[in-house]
C-alpha atoms as a PDB file:
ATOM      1  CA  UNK A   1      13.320  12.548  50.078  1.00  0.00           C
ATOM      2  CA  UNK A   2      16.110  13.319  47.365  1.00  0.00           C
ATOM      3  CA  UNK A   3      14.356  11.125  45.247  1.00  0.00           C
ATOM      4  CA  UNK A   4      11.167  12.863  45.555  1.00  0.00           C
ATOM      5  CA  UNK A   5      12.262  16.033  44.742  1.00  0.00           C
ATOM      6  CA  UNK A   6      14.672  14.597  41.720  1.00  0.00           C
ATOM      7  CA  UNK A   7      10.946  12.806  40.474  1.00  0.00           C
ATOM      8  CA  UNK A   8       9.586  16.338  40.607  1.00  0.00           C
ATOM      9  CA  UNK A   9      12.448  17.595  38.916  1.00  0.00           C
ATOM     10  CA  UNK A  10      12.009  15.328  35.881  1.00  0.00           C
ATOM     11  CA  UNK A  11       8.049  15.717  35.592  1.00  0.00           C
ATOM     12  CA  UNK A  12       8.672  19.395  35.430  1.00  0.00           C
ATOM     13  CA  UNK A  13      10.891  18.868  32.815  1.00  0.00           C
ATOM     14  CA  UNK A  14       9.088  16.842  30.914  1.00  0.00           C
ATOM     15  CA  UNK A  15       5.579  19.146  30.924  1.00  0.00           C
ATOM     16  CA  UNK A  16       7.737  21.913  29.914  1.00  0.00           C
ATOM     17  CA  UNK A  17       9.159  20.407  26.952  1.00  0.00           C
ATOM     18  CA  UNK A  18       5.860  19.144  25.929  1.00  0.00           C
ATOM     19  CA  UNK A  19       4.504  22.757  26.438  1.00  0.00           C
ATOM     20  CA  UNK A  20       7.301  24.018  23.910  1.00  0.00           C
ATOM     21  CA  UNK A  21       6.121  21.894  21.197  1.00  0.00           C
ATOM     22  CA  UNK A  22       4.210  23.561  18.597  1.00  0.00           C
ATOM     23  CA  UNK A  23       2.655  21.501  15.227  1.00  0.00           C
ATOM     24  CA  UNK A  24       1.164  22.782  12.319  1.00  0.00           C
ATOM     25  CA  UNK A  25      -0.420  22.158   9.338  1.00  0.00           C
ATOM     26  CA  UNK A  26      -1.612  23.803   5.845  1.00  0.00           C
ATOM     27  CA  UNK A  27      -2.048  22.614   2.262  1.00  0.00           C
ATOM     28  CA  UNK A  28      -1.285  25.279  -0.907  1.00  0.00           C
ATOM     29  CA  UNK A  29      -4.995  25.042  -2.411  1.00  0.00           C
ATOM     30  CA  UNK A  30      -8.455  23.400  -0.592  1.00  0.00           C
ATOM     31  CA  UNK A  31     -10.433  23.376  -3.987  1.00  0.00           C
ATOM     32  CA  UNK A  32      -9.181  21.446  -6.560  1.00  0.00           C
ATOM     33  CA  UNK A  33      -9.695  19.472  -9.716  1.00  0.00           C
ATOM     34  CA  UNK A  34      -9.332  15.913 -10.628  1.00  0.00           C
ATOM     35  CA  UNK A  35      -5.515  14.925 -10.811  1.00  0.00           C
ATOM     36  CA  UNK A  36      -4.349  18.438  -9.502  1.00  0.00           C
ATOM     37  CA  UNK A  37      -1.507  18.331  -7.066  1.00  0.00           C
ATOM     38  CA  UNK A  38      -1.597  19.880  -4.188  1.00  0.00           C
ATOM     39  CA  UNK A  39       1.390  20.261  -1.159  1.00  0.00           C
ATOM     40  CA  UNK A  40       0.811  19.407   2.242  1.00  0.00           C
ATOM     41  CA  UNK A  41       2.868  20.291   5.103  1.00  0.00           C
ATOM     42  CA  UNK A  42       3.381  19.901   8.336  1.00  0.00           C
ATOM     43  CA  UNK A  43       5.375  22.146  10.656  1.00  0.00           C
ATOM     44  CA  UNK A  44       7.060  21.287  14.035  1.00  0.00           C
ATOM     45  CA  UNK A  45       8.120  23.477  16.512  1.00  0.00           C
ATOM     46  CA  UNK A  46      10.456  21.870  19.176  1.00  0.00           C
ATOM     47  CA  UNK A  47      13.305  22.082  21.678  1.00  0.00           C
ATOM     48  CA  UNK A  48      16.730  22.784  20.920  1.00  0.00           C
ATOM     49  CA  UNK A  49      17.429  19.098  22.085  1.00  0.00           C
ATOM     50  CA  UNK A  50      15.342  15.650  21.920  1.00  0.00           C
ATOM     51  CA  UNK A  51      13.853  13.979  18.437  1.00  0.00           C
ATOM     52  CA  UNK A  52      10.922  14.231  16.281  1.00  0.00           C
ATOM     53  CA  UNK A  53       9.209  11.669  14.850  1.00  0.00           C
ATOM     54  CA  UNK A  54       6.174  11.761  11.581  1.00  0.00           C
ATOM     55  CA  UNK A  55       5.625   7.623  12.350  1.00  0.00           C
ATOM     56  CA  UNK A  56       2.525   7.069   9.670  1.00  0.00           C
ATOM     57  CA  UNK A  57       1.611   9.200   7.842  1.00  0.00           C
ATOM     58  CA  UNK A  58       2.482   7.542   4.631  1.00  0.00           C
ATOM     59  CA  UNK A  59      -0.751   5.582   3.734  1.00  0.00           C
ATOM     60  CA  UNK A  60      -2.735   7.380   5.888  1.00  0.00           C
ATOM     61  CA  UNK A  61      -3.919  10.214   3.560  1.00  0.00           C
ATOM     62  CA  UNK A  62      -7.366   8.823   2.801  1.00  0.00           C
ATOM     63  CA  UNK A  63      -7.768   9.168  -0.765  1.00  0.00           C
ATOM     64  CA  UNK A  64      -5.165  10.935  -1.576  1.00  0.00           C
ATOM     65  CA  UNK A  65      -1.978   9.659  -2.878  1.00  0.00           C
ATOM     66  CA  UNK A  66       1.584  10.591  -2.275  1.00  0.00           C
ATOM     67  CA  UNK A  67       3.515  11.614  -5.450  1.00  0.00           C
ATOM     68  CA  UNK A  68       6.516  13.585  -3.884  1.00  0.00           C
ATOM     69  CA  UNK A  69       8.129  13.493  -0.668  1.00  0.00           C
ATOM     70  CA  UNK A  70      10.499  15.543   1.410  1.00  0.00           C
ATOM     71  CA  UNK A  71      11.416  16.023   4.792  1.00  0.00           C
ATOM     72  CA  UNK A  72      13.861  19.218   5.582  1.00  0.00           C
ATOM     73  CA  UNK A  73      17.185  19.092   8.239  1.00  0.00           C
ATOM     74  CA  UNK A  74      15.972  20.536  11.595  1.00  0.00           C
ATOM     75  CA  UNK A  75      16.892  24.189  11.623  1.00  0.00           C
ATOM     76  CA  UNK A  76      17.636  26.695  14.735  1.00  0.00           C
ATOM     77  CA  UNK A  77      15.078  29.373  15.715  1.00  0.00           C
ATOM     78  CA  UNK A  78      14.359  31.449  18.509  1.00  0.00           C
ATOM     79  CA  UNK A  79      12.428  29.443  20.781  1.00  0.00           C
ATOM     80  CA  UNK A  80      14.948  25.493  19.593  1.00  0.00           C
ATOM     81  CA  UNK A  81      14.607  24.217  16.311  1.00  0.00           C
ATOM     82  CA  UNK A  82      12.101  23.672  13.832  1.00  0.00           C
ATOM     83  CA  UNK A  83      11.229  20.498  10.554  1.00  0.00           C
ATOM     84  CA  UNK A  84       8.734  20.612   8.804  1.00  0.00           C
ATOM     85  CA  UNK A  85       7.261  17.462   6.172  1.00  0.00           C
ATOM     86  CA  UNK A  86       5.596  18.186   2.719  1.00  0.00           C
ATOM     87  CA  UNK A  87       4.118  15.560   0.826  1.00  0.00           C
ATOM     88  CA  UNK A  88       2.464  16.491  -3.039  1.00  0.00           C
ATOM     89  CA  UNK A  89      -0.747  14.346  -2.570  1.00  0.00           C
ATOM     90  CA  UNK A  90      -3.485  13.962  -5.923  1.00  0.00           C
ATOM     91  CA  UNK A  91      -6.739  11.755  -5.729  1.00  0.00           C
ATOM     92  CA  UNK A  92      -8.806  11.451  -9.412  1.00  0.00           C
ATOM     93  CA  UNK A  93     -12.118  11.186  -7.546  1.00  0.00           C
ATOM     94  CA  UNK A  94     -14.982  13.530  -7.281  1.00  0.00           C
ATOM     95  CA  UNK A  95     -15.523  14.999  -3.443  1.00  0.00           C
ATOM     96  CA  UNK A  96     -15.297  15.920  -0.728  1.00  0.00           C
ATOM     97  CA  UNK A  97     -12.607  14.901   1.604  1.00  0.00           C
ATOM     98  CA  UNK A  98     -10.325  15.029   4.896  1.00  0.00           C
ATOM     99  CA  UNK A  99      -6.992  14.941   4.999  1.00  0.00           C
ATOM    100  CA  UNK A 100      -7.219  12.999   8.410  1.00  0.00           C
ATOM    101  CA  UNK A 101      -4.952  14.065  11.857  1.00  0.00           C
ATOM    102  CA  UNK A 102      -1.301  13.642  11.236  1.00  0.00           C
ATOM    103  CA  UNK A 103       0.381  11.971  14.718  1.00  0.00           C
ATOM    104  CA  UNK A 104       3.535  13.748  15.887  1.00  0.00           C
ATOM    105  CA  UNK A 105       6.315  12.204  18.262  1.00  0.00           C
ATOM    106  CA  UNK A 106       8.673  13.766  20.645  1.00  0.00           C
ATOM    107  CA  UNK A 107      11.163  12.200  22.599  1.00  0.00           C
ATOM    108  CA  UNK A 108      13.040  14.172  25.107  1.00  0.00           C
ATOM    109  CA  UNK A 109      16.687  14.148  25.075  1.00  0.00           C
ATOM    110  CA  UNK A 110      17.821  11.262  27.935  1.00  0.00           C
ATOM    111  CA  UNK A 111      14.009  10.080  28.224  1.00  0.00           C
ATOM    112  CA  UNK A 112      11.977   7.220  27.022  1.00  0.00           C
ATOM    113  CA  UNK A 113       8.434   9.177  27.085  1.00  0.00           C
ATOM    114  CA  UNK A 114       7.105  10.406  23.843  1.00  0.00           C
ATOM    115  CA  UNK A 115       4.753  13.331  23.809  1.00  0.00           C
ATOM    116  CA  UNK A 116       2.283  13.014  21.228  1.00  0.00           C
ATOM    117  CA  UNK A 117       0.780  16.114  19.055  1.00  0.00           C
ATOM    118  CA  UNK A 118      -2.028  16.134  16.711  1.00  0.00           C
ATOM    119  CA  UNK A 119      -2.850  18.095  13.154  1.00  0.00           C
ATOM    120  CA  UNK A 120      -5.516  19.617  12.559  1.00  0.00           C
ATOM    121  CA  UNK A 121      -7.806  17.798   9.510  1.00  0.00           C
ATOM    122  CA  UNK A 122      -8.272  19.768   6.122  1.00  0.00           C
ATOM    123  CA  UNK A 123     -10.613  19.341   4.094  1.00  0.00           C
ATOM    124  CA  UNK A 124      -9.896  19.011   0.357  1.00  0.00           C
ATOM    125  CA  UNK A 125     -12.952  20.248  -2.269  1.00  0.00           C
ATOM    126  CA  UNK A 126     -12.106  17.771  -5.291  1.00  0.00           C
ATOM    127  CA  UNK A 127     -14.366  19.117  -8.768  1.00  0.00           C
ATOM    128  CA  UNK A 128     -14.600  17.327 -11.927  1.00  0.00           C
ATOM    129  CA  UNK A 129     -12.919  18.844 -14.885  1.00  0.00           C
ATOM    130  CA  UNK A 130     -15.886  20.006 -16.670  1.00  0.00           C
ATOM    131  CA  UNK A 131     -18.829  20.985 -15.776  1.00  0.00           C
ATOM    132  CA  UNK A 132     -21.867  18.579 -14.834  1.00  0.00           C
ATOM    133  CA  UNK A 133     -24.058  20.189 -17.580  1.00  0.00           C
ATOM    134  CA  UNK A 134     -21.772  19.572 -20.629  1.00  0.00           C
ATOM    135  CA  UNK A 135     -22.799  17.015 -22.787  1.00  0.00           C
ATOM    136  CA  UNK A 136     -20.500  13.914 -23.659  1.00  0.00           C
ATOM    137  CA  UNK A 137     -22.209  12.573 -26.401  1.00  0.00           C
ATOM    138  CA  UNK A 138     -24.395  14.062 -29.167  1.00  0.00           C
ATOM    139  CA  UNK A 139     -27.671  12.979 -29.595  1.00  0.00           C
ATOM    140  CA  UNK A 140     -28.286  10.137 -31.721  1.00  0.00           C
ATOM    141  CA  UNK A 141     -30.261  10.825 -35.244  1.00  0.00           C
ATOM    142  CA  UNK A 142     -33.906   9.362 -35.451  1.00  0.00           C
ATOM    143  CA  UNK A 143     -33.648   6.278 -37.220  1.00  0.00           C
ATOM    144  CA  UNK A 144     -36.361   7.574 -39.735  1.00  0.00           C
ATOM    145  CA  UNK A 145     -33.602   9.795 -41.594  1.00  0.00           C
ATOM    146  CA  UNK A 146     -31.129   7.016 -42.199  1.00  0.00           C
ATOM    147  CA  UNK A 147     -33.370   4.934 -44.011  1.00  0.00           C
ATOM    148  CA  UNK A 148     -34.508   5.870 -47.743  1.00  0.00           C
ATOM    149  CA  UNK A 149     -34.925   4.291 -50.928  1.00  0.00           C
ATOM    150  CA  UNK A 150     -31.224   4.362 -51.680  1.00  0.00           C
ATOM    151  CA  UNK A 151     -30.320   3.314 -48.146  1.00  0.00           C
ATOM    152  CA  UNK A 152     -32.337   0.355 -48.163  1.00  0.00           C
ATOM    153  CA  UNK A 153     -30.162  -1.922 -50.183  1.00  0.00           C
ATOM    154  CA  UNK A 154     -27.485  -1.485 -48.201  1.00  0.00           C
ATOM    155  CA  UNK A 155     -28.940  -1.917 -44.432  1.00  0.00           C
ATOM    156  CA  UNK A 156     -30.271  -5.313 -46.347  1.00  0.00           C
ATOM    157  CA  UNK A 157     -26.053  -6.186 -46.719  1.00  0.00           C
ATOM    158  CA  UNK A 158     -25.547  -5.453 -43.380  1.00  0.00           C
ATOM    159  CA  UNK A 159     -28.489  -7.408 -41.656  1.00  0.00           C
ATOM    160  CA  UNK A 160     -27.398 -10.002 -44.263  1.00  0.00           C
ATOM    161  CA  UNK A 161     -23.694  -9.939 -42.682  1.00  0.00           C
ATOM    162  CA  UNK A 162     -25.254  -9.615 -39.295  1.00  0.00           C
ATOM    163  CA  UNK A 163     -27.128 -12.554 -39.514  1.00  0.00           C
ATOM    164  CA  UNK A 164     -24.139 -14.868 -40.598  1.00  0.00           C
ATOM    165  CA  UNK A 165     -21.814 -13.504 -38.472  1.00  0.00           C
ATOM    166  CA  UNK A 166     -23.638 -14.520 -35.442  1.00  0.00           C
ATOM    167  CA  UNK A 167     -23.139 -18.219 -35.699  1.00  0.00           C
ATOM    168  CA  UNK A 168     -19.735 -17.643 -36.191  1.00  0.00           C
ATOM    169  CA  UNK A 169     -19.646 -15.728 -32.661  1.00  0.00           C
ATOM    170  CA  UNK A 170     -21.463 -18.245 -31.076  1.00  0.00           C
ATOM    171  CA  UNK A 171     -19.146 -20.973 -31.927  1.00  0.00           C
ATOM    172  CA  UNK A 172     -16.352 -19.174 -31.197  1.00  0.00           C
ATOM    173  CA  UNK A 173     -17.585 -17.817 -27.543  1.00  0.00           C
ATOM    174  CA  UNK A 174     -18.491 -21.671 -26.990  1.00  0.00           C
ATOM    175  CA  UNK A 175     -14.453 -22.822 -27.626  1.00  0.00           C
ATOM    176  CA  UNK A 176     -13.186 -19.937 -25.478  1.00  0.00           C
ATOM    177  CA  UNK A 177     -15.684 -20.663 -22.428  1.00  0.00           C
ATOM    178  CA  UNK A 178     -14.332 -24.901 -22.781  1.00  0.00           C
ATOM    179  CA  UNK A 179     -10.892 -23.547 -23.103  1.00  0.00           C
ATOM    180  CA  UNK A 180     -11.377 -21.767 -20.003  1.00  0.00           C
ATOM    181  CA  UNK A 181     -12.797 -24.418 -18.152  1.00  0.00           C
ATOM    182  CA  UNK A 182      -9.693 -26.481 -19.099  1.00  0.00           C
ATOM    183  CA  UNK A 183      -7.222 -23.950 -17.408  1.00  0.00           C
ATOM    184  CA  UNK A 184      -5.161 -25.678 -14.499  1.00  0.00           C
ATOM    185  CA  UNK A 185      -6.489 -24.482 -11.003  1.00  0.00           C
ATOM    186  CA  UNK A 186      -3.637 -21.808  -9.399  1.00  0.00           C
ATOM    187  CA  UNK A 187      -0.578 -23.231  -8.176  1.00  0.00           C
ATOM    188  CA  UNK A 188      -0.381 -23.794  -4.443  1.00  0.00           C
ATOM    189  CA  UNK A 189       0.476 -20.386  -2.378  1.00  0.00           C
ATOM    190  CA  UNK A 190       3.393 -21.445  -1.513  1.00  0.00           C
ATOM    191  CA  UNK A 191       4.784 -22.437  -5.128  1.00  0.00           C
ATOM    192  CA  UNK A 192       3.550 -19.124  -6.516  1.00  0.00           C
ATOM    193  CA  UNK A 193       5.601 -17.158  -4.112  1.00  0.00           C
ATOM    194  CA  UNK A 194       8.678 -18.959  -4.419  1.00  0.00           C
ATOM    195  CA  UNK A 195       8.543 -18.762  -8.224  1.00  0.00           C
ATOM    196  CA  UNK A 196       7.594 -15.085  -8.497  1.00  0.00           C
ATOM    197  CA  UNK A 197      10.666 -14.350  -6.279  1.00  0.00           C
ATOM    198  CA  UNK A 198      13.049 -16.427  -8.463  1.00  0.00           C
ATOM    199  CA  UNK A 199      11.263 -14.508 -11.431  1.00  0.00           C
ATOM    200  CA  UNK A 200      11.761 -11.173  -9.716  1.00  0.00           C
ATOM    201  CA  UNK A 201      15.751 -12.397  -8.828  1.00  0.00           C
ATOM    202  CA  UNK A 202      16.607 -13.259 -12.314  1.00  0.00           C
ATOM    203  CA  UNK A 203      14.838  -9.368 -13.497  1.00  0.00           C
ATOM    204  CA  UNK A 204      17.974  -7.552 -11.524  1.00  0.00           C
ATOM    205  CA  UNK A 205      15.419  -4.301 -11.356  1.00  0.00           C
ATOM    206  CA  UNK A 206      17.526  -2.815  -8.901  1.00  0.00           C
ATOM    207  CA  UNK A 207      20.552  -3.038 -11.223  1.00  0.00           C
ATOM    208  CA  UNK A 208      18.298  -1.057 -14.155  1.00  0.00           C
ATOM    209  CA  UNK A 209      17.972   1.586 -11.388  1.00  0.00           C
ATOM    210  CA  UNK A 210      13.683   0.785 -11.272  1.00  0.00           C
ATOM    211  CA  UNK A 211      13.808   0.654  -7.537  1.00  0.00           C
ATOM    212  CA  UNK A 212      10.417   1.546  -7.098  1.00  0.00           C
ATOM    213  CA  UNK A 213       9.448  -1.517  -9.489  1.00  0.00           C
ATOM    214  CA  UNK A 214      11.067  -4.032  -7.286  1.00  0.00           C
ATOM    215  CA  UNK A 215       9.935  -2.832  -3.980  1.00  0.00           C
ATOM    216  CA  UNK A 216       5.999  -2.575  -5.554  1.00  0.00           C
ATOM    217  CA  UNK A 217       6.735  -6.242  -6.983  1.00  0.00           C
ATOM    218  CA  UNK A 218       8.075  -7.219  -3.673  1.00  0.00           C
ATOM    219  CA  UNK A 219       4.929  -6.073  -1.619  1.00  0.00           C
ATOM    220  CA  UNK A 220       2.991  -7.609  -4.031  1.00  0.00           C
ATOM    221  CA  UNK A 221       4.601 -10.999  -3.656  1.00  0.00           C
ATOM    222  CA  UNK A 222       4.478 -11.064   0.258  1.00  0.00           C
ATOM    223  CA  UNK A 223       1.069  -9.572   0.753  1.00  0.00           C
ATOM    224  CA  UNK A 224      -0.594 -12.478  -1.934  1.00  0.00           C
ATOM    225  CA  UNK A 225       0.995 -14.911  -0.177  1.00  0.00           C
ATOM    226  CA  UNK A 226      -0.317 -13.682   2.920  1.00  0.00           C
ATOM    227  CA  UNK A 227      -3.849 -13.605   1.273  1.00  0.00           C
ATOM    228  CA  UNK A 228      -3.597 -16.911  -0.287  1.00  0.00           C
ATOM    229  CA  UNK A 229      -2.062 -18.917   2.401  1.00  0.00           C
ATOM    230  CA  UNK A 230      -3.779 -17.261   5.523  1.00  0.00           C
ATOM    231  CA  UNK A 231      -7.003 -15.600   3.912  1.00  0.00           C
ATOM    232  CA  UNK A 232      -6.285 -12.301   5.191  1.00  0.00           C
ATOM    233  CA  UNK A 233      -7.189  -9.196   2.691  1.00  0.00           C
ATOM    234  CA  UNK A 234      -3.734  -7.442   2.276  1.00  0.00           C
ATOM    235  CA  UNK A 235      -3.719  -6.862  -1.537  1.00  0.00           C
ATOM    236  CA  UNK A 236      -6.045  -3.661  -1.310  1.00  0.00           C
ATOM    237  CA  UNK A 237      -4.989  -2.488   2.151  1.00  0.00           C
ATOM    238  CA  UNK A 238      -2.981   0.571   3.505  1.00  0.00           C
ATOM    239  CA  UNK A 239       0.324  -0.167   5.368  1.00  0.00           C
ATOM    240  CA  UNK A 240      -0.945   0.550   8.382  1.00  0.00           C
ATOM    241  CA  UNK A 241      -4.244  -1.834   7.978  1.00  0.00           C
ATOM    242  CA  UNK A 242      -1.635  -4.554   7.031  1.00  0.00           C
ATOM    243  CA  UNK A 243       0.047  -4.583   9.752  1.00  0.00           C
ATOM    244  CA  UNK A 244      -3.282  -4.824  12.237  1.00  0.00           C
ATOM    245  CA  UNK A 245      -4.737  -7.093  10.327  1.00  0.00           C
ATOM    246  CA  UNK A 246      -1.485  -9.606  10.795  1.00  0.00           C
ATOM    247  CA  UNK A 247      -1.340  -8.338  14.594  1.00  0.00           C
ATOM    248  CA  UNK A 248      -3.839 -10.877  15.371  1.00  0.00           C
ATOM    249  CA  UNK A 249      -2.631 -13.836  12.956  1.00  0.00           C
ATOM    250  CA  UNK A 250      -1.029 -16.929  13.774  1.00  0.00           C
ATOM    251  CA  UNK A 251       2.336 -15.462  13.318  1.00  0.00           C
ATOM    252  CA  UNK A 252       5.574 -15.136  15.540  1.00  0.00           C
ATOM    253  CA  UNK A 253       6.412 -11.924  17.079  1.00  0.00           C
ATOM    254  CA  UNK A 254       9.589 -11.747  14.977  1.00  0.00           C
ATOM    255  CA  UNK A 255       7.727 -12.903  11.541  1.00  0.00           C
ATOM    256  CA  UNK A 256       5.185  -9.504  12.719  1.00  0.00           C
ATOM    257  CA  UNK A 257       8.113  -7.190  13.514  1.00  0.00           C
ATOM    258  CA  UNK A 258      10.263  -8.121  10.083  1.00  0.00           C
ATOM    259  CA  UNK A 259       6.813  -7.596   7.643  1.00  0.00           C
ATOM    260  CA  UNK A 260       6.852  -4.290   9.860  1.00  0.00           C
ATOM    261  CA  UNK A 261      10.369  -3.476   9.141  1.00  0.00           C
ATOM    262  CA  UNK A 262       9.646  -4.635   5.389  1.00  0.00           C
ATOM    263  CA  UNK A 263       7.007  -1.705   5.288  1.00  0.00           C
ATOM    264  CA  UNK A 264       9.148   0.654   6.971  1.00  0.00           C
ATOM    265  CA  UNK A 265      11.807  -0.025   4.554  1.00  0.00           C
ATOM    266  CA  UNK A 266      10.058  -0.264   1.142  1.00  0.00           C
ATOM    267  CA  UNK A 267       7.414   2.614   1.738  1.00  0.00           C
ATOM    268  CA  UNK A 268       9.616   5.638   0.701  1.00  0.00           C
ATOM    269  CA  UNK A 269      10.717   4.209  -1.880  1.00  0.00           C
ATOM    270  CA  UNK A 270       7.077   2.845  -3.461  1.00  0.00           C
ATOM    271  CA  UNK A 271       5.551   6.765  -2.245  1.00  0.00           C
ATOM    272  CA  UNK A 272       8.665   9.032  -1.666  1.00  0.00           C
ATOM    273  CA  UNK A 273      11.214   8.102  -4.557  1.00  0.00           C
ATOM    274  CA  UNK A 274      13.604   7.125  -2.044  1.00  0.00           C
ATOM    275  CA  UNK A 275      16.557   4.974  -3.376  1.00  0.00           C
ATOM    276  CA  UNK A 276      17.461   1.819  -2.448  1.00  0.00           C
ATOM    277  CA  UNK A 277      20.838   0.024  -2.356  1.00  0.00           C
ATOM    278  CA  UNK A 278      21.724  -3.527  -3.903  1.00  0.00           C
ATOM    279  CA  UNK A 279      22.609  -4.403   0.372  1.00  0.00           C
ATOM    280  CA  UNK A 280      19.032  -2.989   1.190  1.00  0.00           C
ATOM    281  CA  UNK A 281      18.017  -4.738  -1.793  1.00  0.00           C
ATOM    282  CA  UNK A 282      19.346  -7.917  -0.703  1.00  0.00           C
ATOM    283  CA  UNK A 283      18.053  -7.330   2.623  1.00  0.00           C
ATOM    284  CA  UNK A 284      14.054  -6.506   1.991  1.00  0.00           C
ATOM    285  CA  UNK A 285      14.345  -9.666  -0.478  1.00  0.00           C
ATOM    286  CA  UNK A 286      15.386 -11.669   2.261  1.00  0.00           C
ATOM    287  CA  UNK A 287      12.839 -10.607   4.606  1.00  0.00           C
ATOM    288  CA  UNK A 288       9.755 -11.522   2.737  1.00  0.00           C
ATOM    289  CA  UNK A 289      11.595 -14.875   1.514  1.00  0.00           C
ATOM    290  CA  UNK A 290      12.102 -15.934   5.367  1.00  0.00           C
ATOM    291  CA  UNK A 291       8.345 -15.010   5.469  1.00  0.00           C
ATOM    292  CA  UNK A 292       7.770 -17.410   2.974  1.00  0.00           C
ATOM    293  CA  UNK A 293      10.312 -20.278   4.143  1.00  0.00           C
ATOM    294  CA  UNK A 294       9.031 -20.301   8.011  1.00  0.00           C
ATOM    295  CA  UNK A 295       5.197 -20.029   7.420  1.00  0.00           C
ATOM    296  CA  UNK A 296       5.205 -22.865   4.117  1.00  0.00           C
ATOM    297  CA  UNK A 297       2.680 -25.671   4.952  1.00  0.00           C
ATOM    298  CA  UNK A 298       5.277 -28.670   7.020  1.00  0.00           C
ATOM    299  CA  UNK A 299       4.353 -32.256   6.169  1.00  0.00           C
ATOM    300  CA  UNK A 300       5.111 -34.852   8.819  1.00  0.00           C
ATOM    301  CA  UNK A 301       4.510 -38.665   8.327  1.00  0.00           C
ATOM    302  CA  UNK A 302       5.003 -40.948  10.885  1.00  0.00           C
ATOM    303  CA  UNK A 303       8.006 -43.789   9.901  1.00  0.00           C
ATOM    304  CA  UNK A 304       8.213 -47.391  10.683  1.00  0.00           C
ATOM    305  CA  UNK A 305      10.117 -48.399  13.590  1.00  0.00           C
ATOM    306  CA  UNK A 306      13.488 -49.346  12.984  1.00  0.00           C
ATOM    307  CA  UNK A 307      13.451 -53.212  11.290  1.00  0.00           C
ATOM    308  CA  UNK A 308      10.037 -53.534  11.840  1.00  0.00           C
ATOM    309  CA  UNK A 309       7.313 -54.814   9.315  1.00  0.00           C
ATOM    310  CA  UNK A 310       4.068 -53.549  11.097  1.00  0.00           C
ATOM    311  CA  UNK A 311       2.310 -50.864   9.680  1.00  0.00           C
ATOM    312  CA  UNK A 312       1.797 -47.627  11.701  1.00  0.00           C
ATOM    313  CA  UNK A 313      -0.869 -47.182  13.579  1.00  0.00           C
ATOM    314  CA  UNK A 314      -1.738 -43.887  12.136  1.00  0.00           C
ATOM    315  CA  UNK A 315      -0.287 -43.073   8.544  1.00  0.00           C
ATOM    316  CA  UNK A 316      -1.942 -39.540   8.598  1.00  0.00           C
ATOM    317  CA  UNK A 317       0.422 -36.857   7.488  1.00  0.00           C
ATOM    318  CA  UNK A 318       0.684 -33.823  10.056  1.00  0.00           C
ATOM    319  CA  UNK A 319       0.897 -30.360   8.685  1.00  0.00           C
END
């Protein structure tokens, strides 16, 4: 019976607290133009005790893209405490869009459950920069006016120049297409990715303070690899279609929880201008070269028995 009523007890709780959660959100301008920054935020209203969480909303802005970010120290009000998010987003296409519903997480204080709350979507008016009537170009002059009696000699040079130039082109187009054709086919997946790590070793970018540079060069490196050696699209995707596109993929749980950790790590710094130390350095460099390492192709040919002078039966390599 006690532990009945203590049940009750902690489902009461736990509806309350979710009832004194509160989330909104609002942008500074909903018509814009082309490269105009504008700040989103998002407002949380919460308990005086217990944790909130913003898990994805980096990448998951539709078309917009993150140029600043900044997340304020809870502060007390009347009814707990209260954080709020703002992100300056900018998109340089015409439209209009959605800034889609932001997920919120709380976690009660001593509990395991996490109530989740919802934004509203905005929607963002994006307008060119001029106006659709204006004109780009001028119109082009009738042909008839350039050509007179004085004018003639000289459009005769420049047909004549025309005219020779053209085998000249010709030839040379013809060399670069064999030259082309020569180029060495790409270097196995494998190969690439260990060389472009050495490369991006040797560069120290962390040392020069370009943080952001090595984190974007480090994504890079992992998600080609990915492409190349497992064909799944990761070069053009958002963080969070990376990771469920690898959910599914012949990889280890651990191998899919340290590219998630890679993300987790390397995000605020590509979208937030978050710093990064040399140890975290060190550390996101060694994730994606374990990723590397464990998933290379393994060769495995079968040996002779000891002293023997038979051949195998099979002498198939196994990878």
């Amino acid at each position: 019976m006690s532990g009945i009523v203590l049940a009750g007890v902690l489902l009461c709780f736990s509806l309350v607290a979710a009832s004194e959660i509160s989330v909104s959100s609002k942008v500074d301008k909903s018509e814009i133009n082309i490269g105009d920054r504008v700040q989103y935020e998002i407002t949380v209203s919460f308990p005086a005790t217990g944790v909130i969480e913003l898990p994805s909303v980096l990448g998951n802005l539709g078309s917009f893209e993150v140029k600043e970010y900044d997340v304020s120290e809870p502060k007390k009000i009347a009814s707990g405490r209260e954080q709020s998010w703002k992100f300056i987003i900018s998109t340089f296409t015409v439209g209009q869009y959605t800034l889609p519903p932001q997920v919120v997480e709380y976690t009660p204080e001593n509990d395991t459950t996490k109530h989740r709350l919802y934004t509203e979507p905005i929607v963002i008016n994006v307008l060119r920069s001029t106006p659709e009537s204006t004109k780009d170009i001028a119109d082009i002059t009738g042909l008839a006016k350039l050509i007179g009696n004085k004018n003639l000699f000289w459009l005769w040079i420049i047909l004549g120049i025309i005219l020779l130039a053209v085998p000249g082109i010709y030839l040379l187009m013809k060399r670069m297409k064999k030259k082309r054709n020569q180029i060495s086919p790409p270097k196995p997946p494998y190969e690439e990715a260990r060389e472009a790590l050495s490369l991006l070793r040797r560069q120290d970018l962390v040392a020069q303070g370009k943080q952001k540079s090595y984190c974007f060069a480090l994504s890079e490196i992992l998600r080609r690899y990915i492409t190349r050696r497992f064909g799944i699209e990761a070069l053009e995707s958002t963080t969070e279609e990376f990771l469920e596109k690898i959910e599914p993929a012949a990889f280890t749980r651990a191998q899919k929880d340290s590219m998630k950790l890679f993300c987790e790590s390397t995000d605020p710094v590509k979208f937030a201008n978050f710093s990064l130390s040399a140890e975290e350095a060190n550390t996101v460099f060694s994730q994606v070269n374990t990723i590397v390492e464990q998933t290379k192709p393994r060769i495995e040919v079968e040996q002779k028995p000891a002293g023997g002078t038979e051949k195998p039966e099979s002498g198939v390599a196994k990878i």
